[in-house]
C-alpha atoms as a PDB file:
ATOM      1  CA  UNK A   1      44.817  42.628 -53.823  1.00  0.00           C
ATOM      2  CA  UNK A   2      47.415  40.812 -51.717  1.00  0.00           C
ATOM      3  CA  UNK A   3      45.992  42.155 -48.358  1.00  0.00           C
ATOM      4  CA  UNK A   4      42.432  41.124 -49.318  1.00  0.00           C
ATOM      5  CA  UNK A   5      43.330  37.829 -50.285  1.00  0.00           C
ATOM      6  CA  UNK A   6      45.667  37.791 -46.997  1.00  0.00           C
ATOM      7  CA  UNK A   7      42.520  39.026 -45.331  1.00  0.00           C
ATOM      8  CA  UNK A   8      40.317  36.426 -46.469  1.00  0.00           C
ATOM      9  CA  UNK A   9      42.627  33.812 -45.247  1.00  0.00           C
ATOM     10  CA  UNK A  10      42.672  35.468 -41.819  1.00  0.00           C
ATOM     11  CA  UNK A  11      39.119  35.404 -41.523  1.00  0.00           C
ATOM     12  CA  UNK A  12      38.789  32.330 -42.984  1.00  0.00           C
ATOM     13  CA  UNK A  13      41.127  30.709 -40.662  1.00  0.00           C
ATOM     14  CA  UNK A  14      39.251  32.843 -37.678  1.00  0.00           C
ATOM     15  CA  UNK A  15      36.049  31.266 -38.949  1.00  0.00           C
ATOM     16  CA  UNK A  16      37.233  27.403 -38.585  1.00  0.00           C
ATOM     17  CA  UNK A  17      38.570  28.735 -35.397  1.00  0.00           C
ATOM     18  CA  UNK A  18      35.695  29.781 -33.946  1.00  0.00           C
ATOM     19  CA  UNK A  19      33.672  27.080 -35.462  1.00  0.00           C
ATOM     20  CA  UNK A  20      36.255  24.456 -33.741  1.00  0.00           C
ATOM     21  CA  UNK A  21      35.651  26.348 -30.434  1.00  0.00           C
ATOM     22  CA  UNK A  22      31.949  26.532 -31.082  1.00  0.00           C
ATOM     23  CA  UNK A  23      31.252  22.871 -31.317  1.00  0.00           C
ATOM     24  CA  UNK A  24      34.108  21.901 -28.565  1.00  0.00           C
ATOM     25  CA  UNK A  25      31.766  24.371 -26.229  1.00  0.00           C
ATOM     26  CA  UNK A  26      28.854  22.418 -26.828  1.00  0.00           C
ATOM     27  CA  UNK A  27      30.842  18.359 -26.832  1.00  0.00           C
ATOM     28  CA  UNK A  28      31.742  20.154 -23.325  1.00  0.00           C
ATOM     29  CA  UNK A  29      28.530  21.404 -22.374  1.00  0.00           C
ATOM     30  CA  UNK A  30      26.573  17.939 -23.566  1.00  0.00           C
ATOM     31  CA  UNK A  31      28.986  15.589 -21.835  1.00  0.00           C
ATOM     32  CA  UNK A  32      28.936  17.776 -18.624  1.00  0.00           C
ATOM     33  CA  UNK A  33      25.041  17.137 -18.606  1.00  0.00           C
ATOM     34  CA  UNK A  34      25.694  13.574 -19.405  1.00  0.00           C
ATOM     35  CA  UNK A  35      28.211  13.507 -16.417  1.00  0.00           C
ATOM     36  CA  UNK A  36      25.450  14.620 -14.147  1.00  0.00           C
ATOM     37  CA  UNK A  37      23.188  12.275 -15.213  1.00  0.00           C
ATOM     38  CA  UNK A  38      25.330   9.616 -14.582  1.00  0.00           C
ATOM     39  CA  UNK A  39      26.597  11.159 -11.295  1.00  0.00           C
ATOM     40  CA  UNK A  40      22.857  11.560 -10.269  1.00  0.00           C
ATOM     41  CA  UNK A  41      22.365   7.705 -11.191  1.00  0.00           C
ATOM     42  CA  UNK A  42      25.349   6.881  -8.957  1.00  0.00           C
ATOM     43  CA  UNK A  43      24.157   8.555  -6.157  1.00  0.00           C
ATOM     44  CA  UNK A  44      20.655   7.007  -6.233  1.00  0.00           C
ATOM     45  CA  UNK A  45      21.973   3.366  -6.294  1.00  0.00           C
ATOM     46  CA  UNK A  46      24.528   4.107  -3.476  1.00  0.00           C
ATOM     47  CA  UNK A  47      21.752   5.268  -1.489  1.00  0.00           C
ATOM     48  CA  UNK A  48      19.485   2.114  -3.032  1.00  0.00           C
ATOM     49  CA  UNK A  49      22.174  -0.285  -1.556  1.00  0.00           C
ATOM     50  CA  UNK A  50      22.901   1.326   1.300  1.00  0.00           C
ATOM     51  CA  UNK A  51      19.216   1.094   2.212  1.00  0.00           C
ATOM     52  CA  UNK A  52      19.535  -2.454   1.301  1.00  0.00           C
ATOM     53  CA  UNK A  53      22.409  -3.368   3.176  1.00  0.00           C
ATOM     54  CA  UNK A  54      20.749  -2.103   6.364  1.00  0.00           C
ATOM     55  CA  UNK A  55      17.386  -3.132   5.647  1.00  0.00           C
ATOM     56  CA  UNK A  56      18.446  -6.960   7.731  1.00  0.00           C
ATOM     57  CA  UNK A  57      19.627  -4.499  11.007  1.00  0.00           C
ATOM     58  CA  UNK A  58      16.460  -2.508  10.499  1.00  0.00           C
ATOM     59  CA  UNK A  59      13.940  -5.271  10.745  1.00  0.00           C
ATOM     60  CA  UNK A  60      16.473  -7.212  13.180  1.00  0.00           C
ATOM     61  CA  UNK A  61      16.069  -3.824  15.593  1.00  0.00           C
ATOM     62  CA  UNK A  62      12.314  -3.598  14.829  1.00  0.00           C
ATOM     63  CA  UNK A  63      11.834  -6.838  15.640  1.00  0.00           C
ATOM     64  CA  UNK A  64      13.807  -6.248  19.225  1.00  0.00           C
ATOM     65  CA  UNK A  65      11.524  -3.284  19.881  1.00  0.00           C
ATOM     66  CA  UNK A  66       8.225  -5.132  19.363  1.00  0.00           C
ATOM     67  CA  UNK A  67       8.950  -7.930  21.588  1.00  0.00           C
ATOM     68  CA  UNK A  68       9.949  -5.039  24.158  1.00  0.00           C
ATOM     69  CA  UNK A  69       6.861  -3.765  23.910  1.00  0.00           C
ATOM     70  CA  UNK A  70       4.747  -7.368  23.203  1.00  0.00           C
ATOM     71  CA  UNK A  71       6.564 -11.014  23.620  1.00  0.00           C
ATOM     72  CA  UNK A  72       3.761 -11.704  21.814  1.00  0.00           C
ATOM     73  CA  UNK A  73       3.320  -9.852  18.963  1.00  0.00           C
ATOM     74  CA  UNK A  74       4.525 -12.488  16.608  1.00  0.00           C
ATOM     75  CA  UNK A  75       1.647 -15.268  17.663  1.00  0.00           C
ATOM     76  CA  UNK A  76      -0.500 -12.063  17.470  1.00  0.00           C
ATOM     77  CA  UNK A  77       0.364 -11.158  13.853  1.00  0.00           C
ATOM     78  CA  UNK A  78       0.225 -14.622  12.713  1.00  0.00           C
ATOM     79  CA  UNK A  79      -3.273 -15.376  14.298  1.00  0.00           C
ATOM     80  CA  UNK A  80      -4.717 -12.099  12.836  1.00  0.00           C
ATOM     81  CA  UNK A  81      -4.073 -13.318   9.229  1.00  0.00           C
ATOM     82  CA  UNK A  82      -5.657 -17.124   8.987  1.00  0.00           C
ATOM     83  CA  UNK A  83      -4.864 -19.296   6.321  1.00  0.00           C
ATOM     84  CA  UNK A  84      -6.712 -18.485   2.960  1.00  0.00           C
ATOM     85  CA  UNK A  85      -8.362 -22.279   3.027  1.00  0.00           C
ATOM     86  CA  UNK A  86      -9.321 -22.041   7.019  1.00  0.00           C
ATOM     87  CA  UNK A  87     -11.405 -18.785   7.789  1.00  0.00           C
ATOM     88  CA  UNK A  88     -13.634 -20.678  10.196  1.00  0.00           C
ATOM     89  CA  UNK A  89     -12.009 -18.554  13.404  1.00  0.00           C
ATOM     90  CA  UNK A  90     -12.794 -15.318  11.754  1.00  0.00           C
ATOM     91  CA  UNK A  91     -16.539 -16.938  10.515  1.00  0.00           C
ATOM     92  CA  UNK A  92     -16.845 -18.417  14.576  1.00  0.00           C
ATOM     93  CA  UNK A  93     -16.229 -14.382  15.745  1.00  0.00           C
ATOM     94  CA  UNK A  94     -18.611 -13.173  13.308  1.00  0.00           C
ATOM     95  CA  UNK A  95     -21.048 -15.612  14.881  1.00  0.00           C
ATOM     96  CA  UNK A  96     -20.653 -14.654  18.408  1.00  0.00           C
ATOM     97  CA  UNK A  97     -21.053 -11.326  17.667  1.00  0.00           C
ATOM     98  CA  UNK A  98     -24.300 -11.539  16.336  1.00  0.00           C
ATOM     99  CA  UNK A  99     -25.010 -13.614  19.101  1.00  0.00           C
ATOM    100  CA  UNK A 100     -24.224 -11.380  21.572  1.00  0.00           C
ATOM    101  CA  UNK A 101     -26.458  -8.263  20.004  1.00  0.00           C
ATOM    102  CA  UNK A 102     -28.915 -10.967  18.963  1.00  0.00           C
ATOM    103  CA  UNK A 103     -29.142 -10.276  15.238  1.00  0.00           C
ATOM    104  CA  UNK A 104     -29.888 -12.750  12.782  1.00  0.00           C
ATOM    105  CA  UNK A 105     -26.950 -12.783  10.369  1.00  0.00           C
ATOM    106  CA  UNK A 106     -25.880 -14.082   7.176  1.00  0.00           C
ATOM    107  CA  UNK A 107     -22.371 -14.296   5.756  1.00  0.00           C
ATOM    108  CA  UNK A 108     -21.054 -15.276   2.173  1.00  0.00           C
ATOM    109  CA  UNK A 109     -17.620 -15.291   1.081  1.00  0.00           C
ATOM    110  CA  UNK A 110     -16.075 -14.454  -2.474  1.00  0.00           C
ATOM    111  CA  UNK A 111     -13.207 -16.183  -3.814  1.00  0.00           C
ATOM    112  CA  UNK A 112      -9.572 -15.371  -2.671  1.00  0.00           C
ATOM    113  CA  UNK A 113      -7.703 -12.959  -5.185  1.00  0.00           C
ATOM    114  CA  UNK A 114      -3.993 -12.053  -4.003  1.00  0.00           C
ATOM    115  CA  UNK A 115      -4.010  -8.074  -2.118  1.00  0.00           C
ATOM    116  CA  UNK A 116      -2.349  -5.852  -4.244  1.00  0.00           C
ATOM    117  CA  UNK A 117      -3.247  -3.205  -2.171  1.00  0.00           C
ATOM    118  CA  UNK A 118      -1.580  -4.436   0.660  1.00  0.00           C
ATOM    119  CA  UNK A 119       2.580  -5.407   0.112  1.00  0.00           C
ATOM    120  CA  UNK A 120       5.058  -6.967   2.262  1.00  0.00           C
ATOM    121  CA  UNK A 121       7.686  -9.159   3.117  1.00  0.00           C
ATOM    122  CA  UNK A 122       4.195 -12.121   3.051  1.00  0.00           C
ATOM    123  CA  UNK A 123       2.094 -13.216   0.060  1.00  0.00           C
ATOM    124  CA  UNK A 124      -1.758 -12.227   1.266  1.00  0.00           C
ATOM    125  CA  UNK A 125      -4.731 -12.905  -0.216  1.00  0.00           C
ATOM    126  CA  UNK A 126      -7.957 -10.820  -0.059  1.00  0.00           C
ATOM    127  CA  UNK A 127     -11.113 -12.502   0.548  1.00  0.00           C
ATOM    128  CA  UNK A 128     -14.222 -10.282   0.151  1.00  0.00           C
ATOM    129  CA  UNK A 129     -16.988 -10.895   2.226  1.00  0.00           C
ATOM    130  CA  UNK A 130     -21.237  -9.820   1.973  1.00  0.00           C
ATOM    131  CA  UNK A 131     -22.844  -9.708   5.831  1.00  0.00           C
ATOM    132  CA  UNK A 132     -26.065  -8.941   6.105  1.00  0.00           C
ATOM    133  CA  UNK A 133     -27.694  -8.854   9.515  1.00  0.00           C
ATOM    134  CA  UNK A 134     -31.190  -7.891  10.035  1.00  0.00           C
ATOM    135  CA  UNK A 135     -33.136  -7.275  12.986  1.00  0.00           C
ATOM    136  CA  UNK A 136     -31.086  -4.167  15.359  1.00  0.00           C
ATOM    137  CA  UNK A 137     -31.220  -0.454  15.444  1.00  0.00           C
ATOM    138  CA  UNK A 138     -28.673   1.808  15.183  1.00  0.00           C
ATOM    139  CA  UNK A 139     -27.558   1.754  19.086  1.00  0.00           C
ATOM    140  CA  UNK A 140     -27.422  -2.137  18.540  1.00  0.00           C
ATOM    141  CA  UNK A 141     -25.367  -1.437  15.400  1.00  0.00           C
ATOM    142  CA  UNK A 142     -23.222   1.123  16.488  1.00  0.00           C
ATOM    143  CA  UNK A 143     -21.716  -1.233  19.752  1.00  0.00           C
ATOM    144  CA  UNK A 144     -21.422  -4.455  16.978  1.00  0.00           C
ATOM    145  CA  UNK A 145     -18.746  -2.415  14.871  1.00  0.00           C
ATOM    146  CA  UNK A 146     -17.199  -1.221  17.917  1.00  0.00           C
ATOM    147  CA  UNK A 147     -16.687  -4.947  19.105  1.00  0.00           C
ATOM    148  CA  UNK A 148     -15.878  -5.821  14.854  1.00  0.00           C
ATOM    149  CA  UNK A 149     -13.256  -2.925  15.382  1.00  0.00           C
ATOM    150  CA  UNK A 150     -11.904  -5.287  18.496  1.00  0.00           C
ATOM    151  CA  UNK A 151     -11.534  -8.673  16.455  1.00  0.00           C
ATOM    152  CA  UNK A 152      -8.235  -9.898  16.374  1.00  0.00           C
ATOM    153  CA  UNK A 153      -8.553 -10.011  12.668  1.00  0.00           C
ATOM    154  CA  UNK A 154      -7.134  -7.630   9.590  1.00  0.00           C
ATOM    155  CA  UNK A 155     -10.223  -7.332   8.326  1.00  0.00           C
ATOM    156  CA  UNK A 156     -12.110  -4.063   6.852  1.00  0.00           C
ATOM    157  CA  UNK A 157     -15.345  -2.636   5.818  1.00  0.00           C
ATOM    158  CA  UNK A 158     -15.674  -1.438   2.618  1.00  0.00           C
ATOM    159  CA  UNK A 159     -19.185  -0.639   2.249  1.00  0.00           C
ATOM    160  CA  UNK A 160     -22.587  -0.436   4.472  1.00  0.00           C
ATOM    161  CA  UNK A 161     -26.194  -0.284   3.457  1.00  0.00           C
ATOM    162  CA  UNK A 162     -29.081  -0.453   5.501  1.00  0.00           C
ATOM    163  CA  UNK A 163     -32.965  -0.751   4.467  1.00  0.00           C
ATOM    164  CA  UNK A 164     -35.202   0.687   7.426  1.00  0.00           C
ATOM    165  CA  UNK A 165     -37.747  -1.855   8.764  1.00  0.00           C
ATOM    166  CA  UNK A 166     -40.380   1.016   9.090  1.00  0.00           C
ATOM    167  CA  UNK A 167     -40.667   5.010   8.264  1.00  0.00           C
ATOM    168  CA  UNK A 168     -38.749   5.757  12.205  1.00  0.00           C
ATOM    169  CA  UNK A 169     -35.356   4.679  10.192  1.00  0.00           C
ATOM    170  CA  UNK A 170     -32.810   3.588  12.435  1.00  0.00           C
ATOM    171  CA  UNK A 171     -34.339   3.752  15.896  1.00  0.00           C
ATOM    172  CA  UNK A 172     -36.254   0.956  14.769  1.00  0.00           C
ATOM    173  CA  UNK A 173     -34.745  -2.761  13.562  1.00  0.00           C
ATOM    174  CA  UNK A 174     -33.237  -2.991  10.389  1.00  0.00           C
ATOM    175  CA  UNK A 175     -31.451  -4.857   7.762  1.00  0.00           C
ATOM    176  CA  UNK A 176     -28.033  -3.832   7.216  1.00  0.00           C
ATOM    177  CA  UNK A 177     -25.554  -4.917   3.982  1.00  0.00           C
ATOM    178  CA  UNK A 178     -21.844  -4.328   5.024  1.00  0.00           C
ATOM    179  CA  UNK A 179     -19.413  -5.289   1.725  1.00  0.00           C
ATOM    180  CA  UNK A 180     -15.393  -5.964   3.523  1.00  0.00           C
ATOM    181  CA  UNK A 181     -12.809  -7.996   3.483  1.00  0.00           C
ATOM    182  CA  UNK A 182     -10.149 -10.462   5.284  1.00  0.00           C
ATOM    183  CA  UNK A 183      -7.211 -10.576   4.634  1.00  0.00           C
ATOM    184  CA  UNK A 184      -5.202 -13.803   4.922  1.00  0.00           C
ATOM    185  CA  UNK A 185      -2.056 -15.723   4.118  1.00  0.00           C
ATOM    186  CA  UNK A 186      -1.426 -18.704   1.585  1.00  0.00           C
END
């Protein structure tokens, strides 16, 4: 009886032993992943402000390498996005183009909403615009959006319908619905 109870004490003591090692194994292995995490984390916002720390050089050296390439790209930029309240240069080149193809044309303009769709370092606002023009055929049409394509403006096209004049379609004159819109700044 000794030995068994000297036994049980052995195992017993093996037991709490291995139990002990059992749950230092996993405090290791859970604060290990925890240490990753955390050294993951670390990483990220060192590369975060490194990024951010730079980001002045960047744009100083991107601004060097446009006016290499343009002096002018600045004016450029600026005149391409009006101000939301004075659209009347971007109205005035709608104007002349229909002039030029000699198309009757009508333009309405929606209310500015900020662009979400387009961020940056400026606030812009998004002003949707409904052209219709009526009276040109598809040749006529085709040479007005490759002259809308030219317009100093950032400005798109969202959406075009047309309603044929007669059963020949396009080759004859037609009214066409284009849905876009201009962006400018505040």
């Amino acid at each position: 009886m000794p030995t068994n109870k000297f036994s049980i004490k052995i195992i017993t003591k093996v037991a709490v032993c291995l139990a002990i090692i059992g749950i230092a194994v996993t405090g290791v292995y859970l604060l290990s992943k925890q240490i990753k995490k955390v050294n993951v984390t670390i990483k990220e916002k060192k590369e975060m402000d490194f990024l951010i720390s730079n980001r002045e050089e960047v744009n100083n050296r991107i601004k060097a390498d446009f006016i290499k390439v343009d002096p002018s790209y600045e004016q450029k930029i600026n005149a391409s996005l009006p101000p939301v309240y004075d659209i009347l240069p971007f109205v005035d080149a709608m104007d002349s183009l229909a002039k030029k193809y000699s198309v009757k044309e009508t333009i309405n303009f929606n209310q500015p909403v900020p662009a979400t769709d387009a961020p940056g370092p400026i606030s812009l606002m998004k002003i949707q615009y409904n052209l219709t023009l009526e009276d040109l055929n598809v040749d006529t049409f085709n040479n007005y959006l490759k002259d809308f394509e030219n317009l100093p403006y950032f400005a798109s096209i969202d959406s075009i319908s047309y309603l044929a004049g007669s059963k020949s379609g396009w080759q004859e004159n037609s009214s066409i619905n284009i849905i876009g819109s201009l962006y400018a700044h505040e």
